[in-house]
C-alpha atoms as a PDB file:
ATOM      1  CA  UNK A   1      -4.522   4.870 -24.096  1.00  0.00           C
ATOM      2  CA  UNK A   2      -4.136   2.419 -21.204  1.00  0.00           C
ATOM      3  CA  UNK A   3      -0.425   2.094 -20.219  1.00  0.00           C
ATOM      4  CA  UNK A   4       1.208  -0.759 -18.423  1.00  0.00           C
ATOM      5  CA  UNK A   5       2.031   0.079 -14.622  1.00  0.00           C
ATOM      6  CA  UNK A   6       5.769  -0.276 -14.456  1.00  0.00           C
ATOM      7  CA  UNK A   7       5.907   1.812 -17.694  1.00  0.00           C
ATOM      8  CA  UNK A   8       3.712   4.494 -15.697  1.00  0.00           C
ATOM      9  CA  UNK A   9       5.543   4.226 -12.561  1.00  0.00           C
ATOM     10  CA  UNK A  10       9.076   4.401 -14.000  1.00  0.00           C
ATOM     11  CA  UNK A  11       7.719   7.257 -15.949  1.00  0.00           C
ATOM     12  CA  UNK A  12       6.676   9.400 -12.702  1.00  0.00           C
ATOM     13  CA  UNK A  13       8.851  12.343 -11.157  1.00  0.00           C
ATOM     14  CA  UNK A  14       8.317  14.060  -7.550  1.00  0.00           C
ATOM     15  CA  UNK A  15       6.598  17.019  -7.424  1.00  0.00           C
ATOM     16  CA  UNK A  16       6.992  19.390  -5.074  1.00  0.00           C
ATOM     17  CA  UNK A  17       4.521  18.926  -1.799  1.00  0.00           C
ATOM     18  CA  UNK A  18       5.020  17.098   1.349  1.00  0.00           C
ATOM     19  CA  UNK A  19       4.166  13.941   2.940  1.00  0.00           C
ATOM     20  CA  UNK A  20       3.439  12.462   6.259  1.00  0.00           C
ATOM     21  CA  UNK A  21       3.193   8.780   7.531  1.00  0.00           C
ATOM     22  CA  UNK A  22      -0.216   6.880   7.309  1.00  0.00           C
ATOM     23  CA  UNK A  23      -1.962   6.931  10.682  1.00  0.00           C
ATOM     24  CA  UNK A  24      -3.950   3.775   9.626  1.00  0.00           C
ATOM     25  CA  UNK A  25      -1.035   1.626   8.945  1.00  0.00           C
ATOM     26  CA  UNK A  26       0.922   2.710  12.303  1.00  0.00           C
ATOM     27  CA  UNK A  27      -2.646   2.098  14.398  1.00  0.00           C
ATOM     28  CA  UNK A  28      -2.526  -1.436  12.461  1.00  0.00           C
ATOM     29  CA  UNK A  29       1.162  -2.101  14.183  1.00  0.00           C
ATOM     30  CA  UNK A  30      -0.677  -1.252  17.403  1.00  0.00           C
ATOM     31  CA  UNK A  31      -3.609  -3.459  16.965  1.00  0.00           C
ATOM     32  CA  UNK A  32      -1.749  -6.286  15.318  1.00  0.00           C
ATOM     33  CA  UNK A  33       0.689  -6.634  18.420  1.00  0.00           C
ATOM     34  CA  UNK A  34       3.701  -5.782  15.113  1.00  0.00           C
ATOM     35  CA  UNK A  35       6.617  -4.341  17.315  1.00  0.00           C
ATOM     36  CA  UNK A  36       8.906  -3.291  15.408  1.00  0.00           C
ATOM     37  CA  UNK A  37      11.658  -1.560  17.626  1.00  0.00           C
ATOM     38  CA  UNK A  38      14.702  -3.532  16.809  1.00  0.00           C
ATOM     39  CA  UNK A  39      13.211  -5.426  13.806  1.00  0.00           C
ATOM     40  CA  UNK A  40      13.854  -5.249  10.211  1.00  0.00           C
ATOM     41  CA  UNK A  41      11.353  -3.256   8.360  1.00  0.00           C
ATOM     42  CA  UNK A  42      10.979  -3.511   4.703  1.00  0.00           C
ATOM     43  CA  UNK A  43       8.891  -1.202   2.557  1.00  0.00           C
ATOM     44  CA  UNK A  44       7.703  -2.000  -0.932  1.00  0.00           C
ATOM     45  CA  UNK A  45       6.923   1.343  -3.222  1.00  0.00           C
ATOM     46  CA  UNK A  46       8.229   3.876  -0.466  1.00  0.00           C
ATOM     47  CA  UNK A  47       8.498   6.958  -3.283  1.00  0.00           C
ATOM     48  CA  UNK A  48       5.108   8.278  -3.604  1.00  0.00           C
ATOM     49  CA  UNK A  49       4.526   8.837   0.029  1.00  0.00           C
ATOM     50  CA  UNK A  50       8.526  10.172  -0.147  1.00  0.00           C
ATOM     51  CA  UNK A  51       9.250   7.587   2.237  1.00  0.00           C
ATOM     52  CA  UNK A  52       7.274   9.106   4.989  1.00  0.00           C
ATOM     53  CA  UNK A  53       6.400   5.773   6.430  1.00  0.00           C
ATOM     54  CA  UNK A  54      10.182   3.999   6.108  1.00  0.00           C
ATOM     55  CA  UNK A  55      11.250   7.301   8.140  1.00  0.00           C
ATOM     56  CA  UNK A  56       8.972   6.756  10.736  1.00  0.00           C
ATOM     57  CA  UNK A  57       9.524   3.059  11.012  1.00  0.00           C
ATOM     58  CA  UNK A  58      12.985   4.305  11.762  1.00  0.00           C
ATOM     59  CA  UNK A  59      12.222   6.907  14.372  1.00  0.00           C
ATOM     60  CA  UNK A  60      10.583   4.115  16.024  1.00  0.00           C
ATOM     61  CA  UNK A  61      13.290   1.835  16.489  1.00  0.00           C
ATOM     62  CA  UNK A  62      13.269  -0.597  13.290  1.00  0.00           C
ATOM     63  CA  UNK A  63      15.969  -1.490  11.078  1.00  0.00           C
ATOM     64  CA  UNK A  64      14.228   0.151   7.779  1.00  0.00           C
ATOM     65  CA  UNK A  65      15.249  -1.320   4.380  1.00  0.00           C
ATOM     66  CA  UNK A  66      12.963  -0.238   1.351  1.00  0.00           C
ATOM     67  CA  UNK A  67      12.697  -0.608  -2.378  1.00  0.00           C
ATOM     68  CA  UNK A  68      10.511   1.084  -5.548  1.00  0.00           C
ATOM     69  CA  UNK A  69      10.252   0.330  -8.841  1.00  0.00           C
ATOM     70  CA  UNK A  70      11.422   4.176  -9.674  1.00  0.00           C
ATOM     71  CA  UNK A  71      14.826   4.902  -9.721  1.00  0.00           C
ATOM     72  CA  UNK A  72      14.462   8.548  -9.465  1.00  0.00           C
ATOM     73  CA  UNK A  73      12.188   8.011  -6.337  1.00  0.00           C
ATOM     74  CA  UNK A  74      15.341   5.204  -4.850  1.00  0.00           C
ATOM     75  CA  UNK A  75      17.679   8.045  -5.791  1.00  0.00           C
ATOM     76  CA  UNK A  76      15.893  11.395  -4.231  1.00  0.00           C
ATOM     77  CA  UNK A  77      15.284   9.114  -1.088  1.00  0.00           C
ATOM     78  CA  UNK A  78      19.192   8.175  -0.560  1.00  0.00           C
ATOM     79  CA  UNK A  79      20.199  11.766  -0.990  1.00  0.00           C
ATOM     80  CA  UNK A  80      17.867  12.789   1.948  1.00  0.00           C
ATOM     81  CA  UNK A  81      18.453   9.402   4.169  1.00  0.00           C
ATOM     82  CA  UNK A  82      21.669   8.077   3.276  1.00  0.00           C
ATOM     83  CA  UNK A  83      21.154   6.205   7.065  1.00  0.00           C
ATOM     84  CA  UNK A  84      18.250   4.031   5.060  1.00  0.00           C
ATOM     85  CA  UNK A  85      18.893   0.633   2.709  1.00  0.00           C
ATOM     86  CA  UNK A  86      16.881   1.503  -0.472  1.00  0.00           C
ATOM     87  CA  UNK A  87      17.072   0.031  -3.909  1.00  0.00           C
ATOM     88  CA  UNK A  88      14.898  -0.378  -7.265  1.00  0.00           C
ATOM     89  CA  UNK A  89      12.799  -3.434  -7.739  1.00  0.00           C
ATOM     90  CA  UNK A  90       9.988  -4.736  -9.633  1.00  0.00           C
ATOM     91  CA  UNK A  91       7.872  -6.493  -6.884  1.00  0.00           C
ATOM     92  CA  UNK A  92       5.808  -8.819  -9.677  1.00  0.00           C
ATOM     93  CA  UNK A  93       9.113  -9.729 -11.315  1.00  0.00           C
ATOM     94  CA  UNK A  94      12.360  -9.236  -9.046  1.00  0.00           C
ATOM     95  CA  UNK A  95      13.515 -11.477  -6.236  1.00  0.00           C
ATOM     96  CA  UNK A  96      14.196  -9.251  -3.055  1.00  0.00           C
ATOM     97  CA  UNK A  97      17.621  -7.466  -3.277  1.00  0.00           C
ATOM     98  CA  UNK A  98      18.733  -7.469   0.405  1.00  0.00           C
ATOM     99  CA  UNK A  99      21.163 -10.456   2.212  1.00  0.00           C
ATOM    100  CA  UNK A 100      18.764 -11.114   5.214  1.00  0.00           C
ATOM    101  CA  UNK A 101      15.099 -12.254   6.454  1.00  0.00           C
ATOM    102  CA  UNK A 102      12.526  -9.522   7.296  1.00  0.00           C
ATOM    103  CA  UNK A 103      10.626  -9.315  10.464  1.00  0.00           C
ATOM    104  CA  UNK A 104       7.980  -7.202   8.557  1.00  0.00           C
ATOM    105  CA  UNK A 105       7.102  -6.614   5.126  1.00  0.00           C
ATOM    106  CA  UNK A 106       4.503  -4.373   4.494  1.00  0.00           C
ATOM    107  CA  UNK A 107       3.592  -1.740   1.684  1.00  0.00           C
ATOM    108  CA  UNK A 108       0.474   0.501   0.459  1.00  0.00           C
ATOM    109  CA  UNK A 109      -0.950   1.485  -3.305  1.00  0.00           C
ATOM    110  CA  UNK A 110       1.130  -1.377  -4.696  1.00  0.00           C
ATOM    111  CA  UNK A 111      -1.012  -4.456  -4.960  1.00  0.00           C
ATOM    112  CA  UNK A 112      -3.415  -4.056  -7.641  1.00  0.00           C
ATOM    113  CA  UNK A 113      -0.607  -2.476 -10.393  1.00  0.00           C
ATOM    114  CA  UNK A 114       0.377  -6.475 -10.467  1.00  0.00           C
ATOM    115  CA  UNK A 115      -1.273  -8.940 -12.728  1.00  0.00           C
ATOM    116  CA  UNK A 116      -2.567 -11.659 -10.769  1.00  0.00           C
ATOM    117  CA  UNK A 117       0.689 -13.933 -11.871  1.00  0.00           C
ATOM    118  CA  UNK A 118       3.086 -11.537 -10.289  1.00  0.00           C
ATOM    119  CA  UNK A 119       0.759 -11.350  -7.443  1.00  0.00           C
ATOM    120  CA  UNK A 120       1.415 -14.769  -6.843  1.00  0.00           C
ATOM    121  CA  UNK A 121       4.865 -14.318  -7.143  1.00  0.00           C
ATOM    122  CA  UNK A 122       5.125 -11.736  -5.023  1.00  0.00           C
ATOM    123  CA  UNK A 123       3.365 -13.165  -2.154  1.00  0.00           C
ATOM    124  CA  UNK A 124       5.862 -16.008  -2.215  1.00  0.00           C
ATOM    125  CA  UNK A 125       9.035 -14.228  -2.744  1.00  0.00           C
ATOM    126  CA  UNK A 126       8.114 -12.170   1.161  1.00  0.00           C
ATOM    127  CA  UNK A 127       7.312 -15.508   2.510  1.00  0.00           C
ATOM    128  CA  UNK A 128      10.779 -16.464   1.366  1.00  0.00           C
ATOM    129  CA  UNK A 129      11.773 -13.238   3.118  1.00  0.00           C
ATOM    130  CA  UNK A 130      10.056 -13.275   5.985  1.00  0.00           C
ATOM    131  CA  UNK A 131      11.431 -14.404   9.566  1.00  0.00           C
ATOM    132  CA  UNK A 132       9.925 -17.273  11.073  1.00  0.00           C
ATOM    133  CA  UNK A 133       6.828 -15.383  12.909  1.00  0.00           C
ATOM    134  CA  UNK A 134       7.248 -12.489  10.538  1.00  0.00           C
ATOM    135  CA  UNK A 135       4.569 -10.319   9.232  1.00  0.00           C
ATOM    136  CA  UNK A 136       3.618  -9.133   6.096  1.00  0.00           C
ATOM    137  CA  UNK A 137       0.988  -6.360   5.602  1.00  0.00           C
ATOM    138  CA  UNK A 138      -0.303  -4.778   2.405  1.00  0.00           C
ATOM    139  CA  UNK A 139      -3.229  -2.341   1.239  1.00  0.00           C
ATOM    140  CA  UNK A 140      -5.232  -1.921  -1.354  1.00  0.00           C
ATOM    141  CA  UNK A 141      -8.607  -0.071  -2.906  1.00  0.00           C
ATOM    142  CA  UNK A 142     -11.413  -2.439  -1.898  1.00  0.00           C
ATOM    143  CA  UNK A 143     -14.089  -0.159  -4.136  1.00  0.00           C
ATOM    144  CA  UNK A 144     -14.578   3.771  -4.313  1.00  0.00           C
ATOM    145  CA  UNK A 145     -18.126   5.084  -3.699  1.00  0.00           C
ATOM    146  CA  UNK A 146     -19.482   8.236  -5.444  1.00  0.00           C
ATOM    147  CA  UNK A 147     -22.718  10.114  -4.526  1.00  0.00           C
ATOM    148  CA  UNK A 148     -24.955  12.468  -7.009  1.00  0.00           C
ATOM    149  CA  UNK A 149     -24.516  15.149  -5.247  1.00  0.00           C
ATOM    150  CA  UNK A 150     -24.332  18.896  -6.481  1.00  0.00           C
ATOM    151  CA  UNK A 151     -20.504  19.613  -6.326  1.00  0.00           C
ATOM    152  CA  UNK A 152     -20.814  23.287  -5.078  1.00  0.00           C
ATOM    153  CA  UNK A 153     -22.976  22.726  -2.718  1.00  0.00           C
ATOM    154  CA  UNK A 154     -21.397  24.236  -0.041  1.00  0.00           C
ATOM    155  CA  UNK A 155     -23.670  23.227   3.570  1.00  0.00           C
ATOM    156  CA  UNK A 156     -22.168  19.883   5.458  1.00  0.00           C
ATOM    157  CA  UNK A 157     -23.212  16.603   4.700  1.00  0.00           C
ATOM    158  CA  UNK A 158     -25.406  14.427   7.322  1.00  0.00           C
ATOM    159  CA  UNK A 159     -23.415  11.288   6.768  1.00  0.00           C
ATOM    160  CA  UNK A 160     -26.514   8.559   5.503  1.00  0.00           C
ATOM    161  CA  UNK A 161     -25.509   5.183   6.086  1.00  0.00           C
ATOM    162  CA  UNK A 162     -28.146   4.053   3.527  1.00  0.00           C
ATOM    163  CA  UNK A 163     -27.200   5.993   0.858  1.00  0.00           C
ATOM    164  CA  UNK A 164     -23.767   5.024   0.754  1.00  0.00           C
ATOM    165  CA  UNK A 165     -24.613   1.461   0.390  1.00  0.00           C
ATOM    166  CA  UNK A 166     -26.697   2.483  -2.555  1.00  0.00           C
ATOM    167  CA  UNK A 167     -23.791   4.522  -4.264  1.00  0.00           C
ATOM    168  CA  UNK A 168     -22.657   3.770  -7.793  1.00  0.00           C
ATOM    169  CA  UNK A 169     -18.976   1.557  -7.579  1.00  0.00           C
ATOM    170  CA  UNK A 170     -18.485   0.900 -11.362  1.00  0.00           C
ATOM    171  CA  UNK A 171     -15.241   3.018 -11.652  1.00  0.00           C
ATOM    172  CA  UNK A 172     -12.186   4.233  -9.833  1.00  0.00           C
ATOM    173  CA  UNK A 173     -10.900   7.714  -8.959  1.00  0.00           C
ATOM    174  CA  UNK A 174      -8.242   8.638 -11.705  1.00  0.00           C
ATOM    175  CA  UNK A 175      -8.428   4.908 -13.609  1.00  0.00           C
ATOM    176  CA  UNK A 176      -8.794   6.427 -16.556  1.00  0.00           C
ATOM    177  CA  UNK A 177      -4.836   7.625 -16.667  1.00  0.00           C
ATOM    178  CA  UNK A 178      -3.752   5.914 -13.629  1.00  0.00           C
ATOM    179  CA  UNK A 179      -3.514   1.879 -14.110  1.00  0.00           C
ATOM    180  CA  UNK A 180      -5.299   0.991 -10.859  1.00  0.00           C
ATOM    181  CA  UNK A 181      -7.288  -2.186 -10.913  1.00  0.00           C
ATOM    182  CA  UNK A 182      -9.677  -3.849  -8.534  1.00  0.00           C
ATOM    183  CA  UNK A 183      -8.899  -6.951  -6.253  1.00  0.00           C
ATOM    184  CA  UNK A 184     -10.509  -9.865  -4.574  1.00  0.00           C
ATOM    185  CA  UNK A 185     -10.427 -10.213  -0.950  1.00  0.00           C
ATOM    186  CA  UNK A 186     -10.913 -13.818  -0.978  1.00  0.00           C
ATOM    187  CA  UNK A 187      -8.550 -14.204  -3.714  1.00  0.00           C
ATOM    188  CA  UNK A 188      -5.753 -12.628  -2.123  1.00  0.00           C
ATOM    189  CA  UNK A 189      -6.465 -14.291   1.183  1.00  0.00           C
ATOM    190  CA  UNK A 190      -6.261 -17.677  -0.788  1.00  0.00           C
ATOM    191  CA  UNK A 191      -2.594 -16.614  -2.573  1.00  0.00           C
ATOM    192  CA  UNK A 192      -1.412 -15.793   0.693  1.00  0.00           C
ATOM    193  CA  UNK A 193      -2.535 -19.140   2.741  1.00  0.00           C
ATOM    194  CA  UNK A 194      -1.332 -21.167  -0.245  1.00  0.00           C
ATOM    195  CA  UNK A 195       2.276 -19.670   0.135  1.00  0.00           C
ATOM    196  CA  UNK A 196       1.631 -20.816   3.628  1.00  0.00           C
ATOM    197  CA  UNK A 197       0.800 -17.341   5.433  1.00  0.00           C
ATOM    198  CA  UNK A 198      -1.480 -17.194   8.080  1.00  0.00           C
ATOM    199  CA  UNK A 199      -4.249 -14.732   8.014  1.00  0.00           C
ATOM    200  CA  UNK A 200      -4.237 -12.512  11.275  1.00  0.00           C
ATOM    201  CA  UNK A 201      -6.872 -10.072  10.366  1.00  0.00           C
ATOM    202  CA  UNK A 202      -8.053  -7.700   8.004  1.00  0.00           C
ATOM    203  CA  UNK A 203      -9.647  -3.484   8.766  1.00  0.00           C
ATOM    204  CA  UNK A 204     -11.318  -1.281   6.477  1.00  0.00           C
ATOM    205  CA  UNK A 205     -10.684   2.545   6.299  1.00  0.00           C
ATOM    206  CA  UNK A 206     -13.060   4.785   4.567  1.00  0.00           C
ATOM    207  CA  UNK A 207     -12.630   7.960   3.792  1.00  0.00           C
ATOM    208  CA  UNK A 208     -14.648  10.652   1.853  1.00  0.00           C
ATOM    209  CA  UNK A 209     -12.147  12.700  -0.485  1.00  0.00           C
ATOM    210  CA  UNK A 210     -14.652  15.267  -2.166  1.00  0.00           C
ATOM    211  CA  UNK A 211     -15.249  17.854  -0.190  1.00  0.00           C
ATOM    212  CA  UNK A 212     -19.101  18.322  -0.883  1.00  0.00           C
ATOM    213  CA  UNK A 213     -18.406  14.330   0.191  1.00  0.00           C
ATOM    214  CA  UNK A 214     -19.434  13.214  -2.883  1.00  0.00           C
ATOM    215  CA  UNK A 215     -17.308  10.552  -2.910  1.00  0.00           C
ATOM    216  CA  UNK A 216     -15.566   7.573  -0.682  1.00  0.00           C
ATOM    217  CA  UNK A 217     -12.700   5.151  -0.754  1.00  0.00           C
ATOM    218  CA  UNK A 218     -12.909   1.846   0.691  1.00  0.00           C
ATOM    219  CA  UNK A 219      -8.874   0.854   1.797  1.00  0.00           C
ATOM    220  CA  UNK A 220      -8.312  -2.438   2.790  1.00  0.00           C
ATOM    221  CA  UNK A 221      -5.269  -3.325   5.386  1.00  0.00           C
ATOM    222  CA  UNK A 222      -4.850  -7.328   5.476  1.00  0.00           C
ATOM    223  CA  UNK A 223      -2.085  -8.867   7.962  1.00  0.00           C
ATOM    224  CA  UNK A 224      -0.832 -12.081   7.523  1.00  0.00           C
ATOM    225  CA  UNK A 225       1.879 -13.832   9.640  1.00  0.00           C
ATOM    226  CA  UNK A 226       4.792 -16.358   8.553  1.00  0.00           C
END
């Protein structure tokens, strides 16, 4: 049975584990010329990564705000970082919850659980947000890639170009429980310049997750400027 994504997020409860802050979105910053010493930082659905990311915005000079549709997430999070603005929100449905403009609005693995409609929303409700010359920067799952390959196979894998291209993409890793959906590129780009972003630039990340490589994920990082 296919469940709605707020009901599934709302639903969810930390396990125990550890996290650490996303290399590609930091090398991004870098890239992107997004400073963010001094600047206020907002991050949308901080509680799966545990906040890993908000805390390193912090260490690295920004004013770091952040909010998740989860209120155990918003509530584990204050207890550790009391020193850190978080609150709940619905990013398809809720207008932003904090008093002041953004210099950067970014977040990852949140996109695609919105119908297009909040989509839309959404987009305009961080322009509203945004700073004039402010950023916002979001991720999603461009396509996962599997292989046939013999799963205990246990020699390394020659990456092959070619058959990678050839790879079956007519699912997604854990879609059958997990309400992940697929996205347009062009689409999005189109919501976003409508609102009256600019597009800055777009990178892809993949990444093989099997470990008899059997199969990829194809991340998307698109940054768009107010």
């Amino acid at each position: 049975m296919t469940i709605d994504s707020s009901t599934y997020w709302k639903s969810l409860r930390l396990g125990s584990g550890s996290s650490c802050p996303n290399v590609a979105l930091f090398r991004l910053f870098g890239f992107g010329g997004v400073d963010i010493e001094g600047k206020r930082v907002l991050e949308i659905g901080f509680g799966a990564n545990r906040g890993a990311d908000l805390v390193e915005c912090k260490a690295r000079g920004a004013i770091a705000y952040g909010v998740d549709i989860n209120d155990s997430y918003v509530g584990d999070f204050r207890n550790h970082h009391p020193d850190i603005s978080v609150t709940t929100m619905n990013a398809g449905l809720d207008p932003y919850p904090f008093d002041t403009k953004f210099d950067l609005i970014y977040h990852r693995d949140v996109i695609y659980y919105l119908t297009d409609a909040q989509i839309e929303f959404h987009i305009r409700n961080s322009f509203d947000a945004l700073s004039s010359g402010g950023f916002l920067i979001f991720q999603f799952i461009e396509k996962d890639l599997y292989l046939n390959r013999n799963h205990s196979q246990r020699t390394s894998y020659k990456f092959n170009l070619t058959e990678l291209r050839n790879a079956s993409s007519e699912k997604i890793f854990r879609g059958e429980e997990n309400p992940i959906r697929l996205l347009n590129i062009d689409w999005l780009i189109n919501v976003a310049v409508e609102s009256g972003l600019n597009i800055k630039g777009s990178k892809t990340v993949l990444e093989s997750y099997a470990l008899d490589e059997s199969f990829y994920r194809m991340d998307r990082y698109s940054m768009f400027q107010k």
